[in-house]
N, C-alpha and C. Protein backbone atom coordinates (compact mmCIF):
# COMPACT_ATOMS: atom_id res chain seq x y z
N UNK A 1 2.88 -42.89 52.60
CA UNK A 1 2.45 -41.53 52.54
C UNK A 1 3.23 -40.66 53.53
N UNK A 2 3.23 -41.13 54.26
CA UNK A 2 4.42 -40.55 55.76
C UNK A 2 5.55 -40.42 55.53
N UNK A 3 6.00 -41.41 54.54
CA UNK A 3 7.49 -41.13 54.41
C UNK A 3 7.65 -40.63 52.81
N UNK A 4 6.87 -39.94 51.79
CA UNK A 4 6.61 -39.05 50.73
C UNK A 4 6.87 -37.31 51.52
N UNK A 5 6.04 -37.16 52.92
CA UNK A 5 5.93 -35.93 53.36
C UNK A 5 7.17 -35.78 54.10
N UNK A 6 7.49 -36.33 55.24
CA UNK A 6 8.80 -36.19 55.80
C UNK A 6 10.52 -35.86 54.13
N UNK A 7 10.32 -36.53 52.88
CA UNK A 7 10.72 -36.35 51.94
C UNK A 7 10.83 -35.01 51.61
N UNK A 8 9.55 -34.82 51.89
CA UNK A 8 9.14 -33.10 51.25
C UNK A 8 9.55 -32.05 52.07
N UNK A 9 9.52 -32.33 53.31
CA UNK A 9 9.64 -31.56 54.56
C UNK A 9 11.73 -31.25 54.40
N UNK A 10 12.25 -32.34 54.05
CA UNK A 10 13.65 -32.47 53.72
C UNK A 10 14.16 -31.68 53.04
N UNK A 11 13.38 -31.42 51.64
CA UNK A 11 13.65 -30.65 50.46
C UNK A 11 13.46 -28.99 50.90
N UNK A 12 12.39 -28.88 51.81
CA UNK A 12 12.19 -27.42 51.86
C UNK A 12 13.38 -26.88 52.57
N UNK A 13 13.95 -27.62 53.71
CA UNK A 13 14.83 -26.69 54.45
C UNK A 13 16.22 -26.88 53.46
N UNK A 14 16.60 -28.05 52.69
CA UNK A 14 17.63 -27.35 51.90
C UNK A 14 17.87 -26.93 50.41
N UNK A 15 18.31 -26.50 49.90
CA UNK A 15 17.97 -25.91 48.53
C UNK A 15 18.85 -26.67 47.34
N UNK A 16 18.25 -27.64 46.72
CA UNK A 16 18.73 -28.80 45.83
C UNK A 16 20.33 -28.22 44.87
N UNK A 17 20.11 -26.65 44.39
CA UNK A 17 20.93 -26.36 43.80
C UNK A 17 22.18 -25.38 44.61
N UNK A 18 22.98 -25.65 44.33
CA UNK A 18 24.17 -24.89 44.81
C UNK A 18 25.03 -24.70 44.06
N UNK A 19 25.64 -23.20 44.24
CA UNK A 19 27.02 -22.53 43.67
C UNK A 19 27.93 -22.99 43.90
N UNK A 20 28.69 -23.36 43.49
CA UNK A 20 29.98 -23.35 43.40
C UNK A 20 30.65 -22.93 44.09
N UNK A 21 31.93 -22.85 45.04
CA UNK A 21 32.73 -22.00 46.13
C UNK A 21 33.75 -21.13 44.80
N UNK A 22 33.47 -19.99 45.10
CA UNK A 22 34.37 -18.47 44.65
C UNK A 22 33.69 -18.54 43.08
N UNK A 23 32.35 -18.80 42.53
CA UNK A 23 32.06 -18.29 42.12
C UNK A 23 31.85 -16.89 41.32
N UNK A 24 31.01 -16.28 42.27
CA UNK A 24 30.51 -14.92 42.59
C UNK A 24 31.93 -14.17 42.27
N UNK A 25 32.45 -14.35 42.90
CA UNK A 25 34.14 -13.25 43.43
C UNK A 25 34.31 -12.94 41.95
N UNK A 26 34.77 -13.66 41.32
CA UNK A 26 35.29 -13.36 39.68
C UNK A 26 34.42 -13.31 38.64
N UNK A 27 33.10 -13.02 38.60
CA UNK A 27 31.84 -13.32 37.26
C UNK A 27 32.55 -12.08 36.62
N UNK A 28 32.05 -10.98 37.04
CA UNK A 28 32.18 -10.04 36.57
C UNK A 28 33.26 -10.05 35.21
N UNK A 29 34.55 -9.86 36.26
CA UNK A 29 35.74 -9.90 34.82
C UNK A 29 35.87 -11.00 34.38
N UNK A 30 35.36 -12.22 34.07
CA UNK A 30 35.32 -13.33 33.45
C UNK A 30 34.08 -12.65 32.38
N UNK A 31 33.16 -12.19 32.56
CA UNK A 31 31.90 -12.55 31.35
C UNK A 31 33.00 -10.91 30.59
N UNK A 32 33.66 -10.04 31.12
CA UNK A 32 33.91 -8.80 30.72
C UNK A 32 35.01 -9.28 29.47
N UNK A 33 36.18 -10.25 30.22
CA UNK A 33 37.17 -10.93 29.30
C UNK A 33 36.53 -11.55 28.18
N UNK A 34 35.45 -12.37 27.91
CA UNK A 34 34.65 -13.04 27.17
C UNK A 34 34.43 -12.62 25.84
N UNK A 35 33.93 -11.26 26.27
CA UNK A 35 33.34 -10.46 25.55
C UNK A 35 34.37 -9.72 24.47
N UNK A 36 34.08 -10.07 23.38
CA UNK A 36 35.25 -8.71 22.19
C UNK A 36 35.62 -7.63 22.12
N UNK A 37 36.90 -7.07 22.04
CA UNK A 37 36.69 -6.11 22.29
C UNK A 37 36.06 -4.88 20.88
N UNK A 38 35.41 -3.94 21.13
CA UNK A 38 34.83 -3.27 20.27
C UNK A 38 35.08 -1.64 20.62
N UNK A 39 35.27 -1.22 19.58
CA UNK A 39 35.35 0.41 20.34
C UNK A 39 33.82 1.16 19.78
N UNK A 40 33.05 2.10 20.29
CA UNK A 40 32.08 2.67 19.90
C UNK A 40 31.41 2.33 18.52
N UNK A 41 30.38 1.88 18.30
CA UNK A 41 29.75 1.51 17.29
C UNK A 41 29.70 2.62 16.17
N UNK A 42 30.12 2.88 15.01
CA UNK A 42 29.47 4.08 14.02
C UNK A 42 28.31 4.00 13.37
N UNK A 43 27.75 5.29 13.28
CA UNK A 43 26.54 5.00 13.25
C UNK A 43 26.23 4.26 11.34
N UNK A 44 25.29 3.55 11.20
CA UNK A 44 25.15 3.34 9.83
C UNK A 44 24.77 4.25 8.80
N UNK A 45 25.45 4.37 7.75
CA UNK A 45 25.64 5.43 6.78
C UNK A 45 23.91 5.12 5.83
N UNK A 46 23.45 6.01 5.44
CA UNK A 46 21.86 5.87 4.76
C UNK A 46 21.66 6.36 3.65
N UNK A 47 21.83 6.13 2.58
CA UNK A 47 21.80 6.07 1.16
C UNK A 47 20.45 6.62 0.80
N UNK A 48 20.92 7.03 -0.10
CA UNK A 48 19.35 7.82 -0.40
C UNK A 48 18.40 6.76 -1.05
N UNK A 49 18.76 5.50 -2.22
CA UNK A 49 17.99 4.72 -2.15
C UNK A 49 17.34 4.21 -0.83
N UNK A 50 18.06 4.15 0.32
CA UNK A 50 17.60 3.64 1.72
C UNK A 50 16.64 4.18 1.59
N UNK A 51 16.41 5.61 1.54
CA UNK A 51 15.73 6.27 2.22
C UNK A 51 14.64 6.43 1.30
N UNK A 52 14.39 6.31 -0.10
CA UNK A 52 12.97 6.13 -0.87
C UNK A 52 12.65 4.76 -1.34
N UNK A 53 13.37 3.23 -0.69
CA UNK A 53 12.35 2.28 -0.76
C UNK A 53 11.79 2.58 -0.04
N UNK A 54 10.97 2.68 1.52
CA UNK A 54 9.64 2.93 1.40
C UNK A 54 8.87 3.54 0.09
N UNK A 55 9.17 4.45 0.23
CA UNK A 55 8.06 5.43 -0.77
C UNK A 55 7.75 4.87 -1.74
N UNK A 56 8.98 4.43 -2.59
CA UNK A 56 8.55 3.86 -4.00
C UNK A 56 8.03 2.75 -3.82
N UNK A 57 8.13 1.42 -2.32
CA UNK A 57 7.24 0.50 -2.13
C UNK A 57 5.79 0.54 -2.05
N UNK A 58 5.52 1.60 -1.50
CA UNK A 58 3.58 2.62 -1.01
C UNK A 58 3.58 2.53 -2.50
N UNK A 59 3.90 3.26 -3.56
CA UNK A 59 3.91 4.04 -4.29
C UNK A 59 3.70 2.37 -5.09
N UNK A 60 4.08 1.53 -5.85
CA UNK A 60 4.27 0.23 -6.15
C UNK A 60 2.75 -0.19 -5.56
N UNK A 61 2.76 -0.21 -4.46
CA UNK A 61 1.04 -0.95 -3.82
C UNK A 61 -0.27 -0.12 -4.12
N UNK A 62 0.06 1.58 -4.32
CA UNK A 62 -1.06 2.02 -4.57
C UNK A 62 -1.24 1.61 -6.31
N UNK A 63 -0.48 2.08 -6.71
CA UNK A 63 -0.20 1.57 -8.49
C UNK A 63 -1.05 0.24 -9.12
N UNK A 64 -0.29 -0.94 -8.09
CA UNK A 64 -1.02 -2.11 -8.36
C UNK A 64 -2.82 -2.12 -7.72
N UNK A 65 -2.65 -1.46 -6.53
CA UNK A 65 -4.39 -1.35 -6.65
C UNK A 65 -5.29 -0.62 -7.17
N UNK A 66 -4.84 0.17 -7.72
CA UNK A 66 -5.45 0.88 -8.84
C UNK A 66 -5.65 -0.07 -9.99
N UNK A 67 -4.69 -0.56 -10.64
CA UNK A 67 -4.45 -1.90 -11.63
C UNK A 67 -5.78 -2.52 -11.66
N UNK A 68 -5.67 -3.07 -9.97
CA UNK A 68 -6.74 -4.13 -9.65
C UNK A 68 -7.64 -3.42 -9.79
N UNK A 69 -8.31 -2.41 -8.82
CA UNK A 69 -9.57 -2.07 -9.16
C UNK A 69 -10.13 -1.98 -10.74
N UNK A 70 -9.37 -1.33 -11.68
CA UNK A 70 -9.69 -0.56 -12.74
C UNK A 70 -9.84 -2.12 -13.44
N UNK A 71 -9.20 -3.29 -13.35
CA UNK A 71 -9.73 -4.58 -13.98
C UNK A 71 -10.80 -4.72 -13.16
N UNK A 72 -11.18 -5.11 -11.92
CA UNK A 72 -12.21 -5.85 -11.54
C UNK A 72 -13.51 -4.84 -12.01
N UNK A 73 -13.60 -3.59 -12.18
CA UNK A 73 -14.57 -2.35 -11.92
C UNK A 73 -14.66 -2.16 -13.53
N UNK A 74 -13.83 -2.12 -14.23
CA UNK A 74 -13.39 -1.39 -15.78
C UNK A 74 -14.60 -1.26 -16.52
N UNK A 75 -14.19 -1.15 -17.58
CA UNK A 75 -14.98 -1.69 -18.69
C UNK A 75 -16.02 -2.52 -18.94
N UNK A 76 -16.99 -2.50 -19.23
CA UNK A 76 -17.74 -4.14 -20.10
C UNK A 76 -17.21 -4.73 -21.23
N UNK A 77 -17.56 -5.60 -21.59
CA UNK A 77 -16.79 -6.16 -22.47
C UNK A 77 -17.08 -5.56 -23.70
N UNK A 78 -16.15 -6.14 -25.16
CA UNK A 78 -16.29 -5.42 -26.15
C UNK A 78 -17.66 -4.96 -26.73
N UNK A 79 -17.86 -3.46 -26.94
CA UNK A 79 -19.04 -3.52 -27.93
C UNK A 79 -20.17 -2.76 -27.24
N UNK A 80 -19.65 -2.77 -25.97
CA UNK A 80 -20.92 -2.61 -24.85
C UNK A 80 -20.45 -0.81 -24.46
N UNK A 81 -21.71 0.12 -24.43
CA UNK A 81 -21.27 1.26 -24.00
C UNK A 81 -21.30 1.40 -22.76
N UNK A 82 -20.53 2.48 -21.88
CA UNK A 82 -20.69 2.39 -20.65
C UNK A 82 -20.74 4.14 -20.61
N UNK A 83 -21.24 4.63 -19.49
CA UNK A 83 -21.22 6.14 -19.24
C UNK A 83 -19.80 7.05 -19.73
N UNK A 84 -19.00 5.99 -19.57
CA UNK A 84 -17.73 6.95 -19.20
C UNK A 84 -17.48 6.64 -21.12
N UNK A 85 -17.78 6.19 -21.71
CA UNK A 85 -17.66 6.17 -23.14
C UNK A 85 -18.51 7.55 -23.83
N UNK A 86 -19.92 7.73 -23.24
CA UNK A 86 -20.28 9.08 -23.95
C UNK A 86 -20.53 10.50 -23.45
N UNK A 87 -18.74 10.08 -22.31
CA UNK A 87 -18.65 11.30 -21.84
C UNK A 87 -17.62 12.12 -23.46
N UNK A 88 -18.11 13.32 -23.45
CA UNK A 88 -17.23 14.13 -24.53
C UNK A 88 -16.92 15.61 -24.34
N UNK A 89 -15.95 16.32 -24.66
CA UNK A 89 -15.48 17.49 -24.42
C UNK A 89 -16.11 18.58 -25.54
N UNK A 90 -16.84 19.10 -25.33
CA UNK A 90 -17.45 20.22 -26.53
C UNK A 90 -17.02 21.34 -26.30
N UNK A 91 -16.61 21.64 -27.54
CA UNK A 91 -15.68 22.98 -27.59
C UNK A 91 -16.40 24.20 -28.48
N UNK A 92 -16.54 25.52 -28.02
CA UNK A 92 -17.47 26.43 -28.26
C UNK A 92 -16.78 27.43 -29.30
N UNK A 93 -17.08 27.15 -30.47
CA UNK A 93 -16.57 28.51 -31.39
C UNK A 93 -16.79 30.01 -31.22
N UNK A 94 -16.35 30.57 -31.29
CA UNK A 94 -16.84 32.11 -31.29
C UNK A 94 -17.52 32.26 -33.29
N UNK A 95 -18.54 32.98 -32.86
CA UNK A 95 -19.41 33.21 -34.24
C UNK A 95 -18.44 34.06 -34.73
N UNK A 96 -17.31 35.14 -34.27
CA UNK A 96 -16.53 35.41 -35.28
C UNK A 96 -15.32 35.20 -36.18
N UNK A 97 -14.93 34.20 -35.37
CA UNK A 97 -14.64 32.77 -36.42
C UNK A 97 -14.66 32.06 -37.21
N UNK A 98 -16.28 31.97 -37.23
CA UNK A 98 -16.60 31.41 -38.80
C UNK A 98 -16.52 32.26 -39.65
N UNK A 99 -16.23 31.65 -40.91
CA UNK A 99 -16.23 32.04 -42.36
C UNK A 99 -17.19 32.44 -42.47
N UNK A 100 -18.46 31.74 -42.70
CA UNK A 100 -19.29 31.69 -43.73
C UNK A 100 -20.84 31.59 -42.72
N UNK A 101 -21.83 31.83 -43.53
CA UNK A 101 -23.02 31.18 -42.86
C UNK A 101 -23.36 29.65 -42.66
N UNK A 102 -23.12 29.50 -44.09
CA UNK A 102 -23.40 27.80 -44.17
C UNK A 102 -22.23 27.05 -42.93
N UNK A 103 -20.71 27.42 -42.85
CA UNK A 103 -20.02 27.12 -41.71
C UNK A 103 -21.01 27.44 -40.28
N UNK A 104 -21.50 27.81 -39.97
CA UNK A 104 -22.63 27.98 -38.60
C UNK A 104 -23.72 26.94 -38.65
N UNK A 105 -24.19 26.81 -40.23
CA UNK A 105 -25.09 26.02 -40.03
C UNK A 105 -24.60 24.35 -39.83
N UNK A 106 -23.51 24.44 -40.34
CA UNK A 106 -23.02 22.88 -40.73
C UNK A 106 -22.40 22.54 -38.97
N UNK A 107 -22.14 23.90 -37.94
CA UNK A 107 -21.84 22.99 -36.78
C UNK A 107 -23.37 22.80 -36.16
N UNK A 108 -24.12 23.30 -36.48
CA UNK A 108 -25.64 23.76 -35.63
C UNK A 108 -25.99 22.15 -35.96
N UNK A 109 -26.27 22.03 -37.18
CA UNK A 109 -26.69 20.12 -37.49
C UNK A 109 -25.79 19.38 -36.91
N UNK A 110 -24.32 19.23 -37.28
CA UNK A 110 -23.39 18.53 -36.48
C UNK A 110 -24.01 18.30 -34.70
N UNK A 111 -24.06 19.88 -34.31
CA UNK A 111 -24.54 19.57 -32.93
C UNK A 111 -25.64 18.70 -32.33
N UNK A 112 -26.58 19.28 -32.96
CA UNK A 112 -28.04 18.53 -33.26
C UNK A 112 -28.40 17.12 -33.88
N UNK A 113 -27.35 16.29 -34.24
CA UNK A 113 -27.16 14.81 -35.05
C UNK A 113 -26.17 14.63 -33.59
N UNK A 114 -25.45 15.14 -33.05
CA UNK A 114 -24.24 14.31 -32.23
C UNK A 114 -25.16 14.32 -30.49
N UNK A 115 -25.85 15.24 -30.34
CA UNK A 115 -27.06 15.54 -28.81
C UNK A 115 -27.68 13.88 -29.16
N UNK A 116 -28.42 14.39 -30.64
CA UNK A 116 -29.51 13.01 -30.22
C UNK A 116 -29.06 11.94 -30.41
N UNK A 117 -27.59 11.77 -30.88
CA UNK A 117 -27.00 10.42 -30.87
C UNK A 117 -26.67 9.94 -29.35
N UNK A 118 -26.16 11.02 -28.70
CA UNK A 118 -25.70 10.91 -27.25
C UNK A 118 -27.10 10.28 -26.30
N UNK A 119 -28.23 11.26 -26.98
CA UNK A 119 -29.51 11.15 -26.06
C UNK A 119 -30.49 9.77 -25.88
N UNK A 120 -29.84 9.71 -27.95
CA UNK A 120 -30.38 7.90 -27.95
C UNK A 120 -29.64 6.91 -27.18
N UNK A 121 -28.56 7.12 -26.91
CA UNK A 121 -27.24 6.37 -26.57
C UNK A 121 -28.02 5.82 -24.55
N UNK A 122 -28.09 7.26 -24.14
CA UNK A 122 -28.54 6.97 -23.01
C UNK A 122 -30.08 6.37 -22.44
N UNK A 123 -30.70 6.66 -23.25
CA UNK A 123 -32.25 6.26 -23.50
C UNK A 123 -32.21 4.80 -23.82
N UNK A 124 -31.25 4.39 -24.32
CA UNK A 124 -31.01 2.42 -24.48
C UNK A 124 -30.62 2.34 -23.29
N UNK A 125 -29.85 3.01 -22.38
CA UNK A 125 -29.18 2.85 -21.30
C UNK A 125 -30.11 2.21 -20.59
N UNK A 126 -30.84 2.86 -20.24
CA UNK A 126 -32.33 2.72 -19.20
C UNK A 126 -33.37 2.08 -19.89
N UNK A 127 -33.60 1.47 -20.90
CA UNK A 127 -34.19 0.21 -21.09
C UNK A 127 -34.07 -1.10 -20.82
């Protein structure tokens, strides 16, 4: 054990690794020679494709998650109504438009057969 510490005591006062003599003196222009020579870097030229992959990549990821949602969320399967099926756009004649009387009456029933089809439509909904 005595002669482990006196060991140790050895090591501290001298320092295991050493330089080399004239080292130091020449690093400098040795790593400088080493080195290639290069004159000023130019800067890299940027293409306009460069410059809209991003965008069209975002643009690609929102696309496909839309995709996804609209499959996982969509539709029911065939046959089956869903809200967004008896949504419809109704378009309003002007009464001086029509021809005829019977033309007024024939959209008035039309209207009145296509409401309570819609109304039955939703009334199954909620059963």
């Amino acid at each position: 054990m005595e002669k482990e510490a006196q060991d140790l005591d050895h090591l501290r006062m001298e320092s295991p690794f050493v330089v080399p003599e004239g080292y130091m003196e020449g690093l400098t222009s040795r790593i400088m020679r080493q080195l290639p020579e290069k004159s000023l870097l130019e800067p890299e030229r940027v293409t306009m494709m460069d410059f809209l992959r991003p965008w069209l990549y975002l643009a690609a990821v929102f696309a496909g998650l839309g995709l996804f949602i609209n499959l996982l969320v969509g539709k029911s399967g065939p046959g089956e109504n869903t809200t967004a099926d008896s949504l419809f756009v109704q378009t309003v004649i002007p009464a001086e438009t029509l021809q005829t009387e019977e033309d007024a009456e024939y959209l008035e029933y039309l209207e009145i057969q296509y409401v309570g089809y819609i109304l039955a439509e939703e009334m199954g909904d909620y059963e």
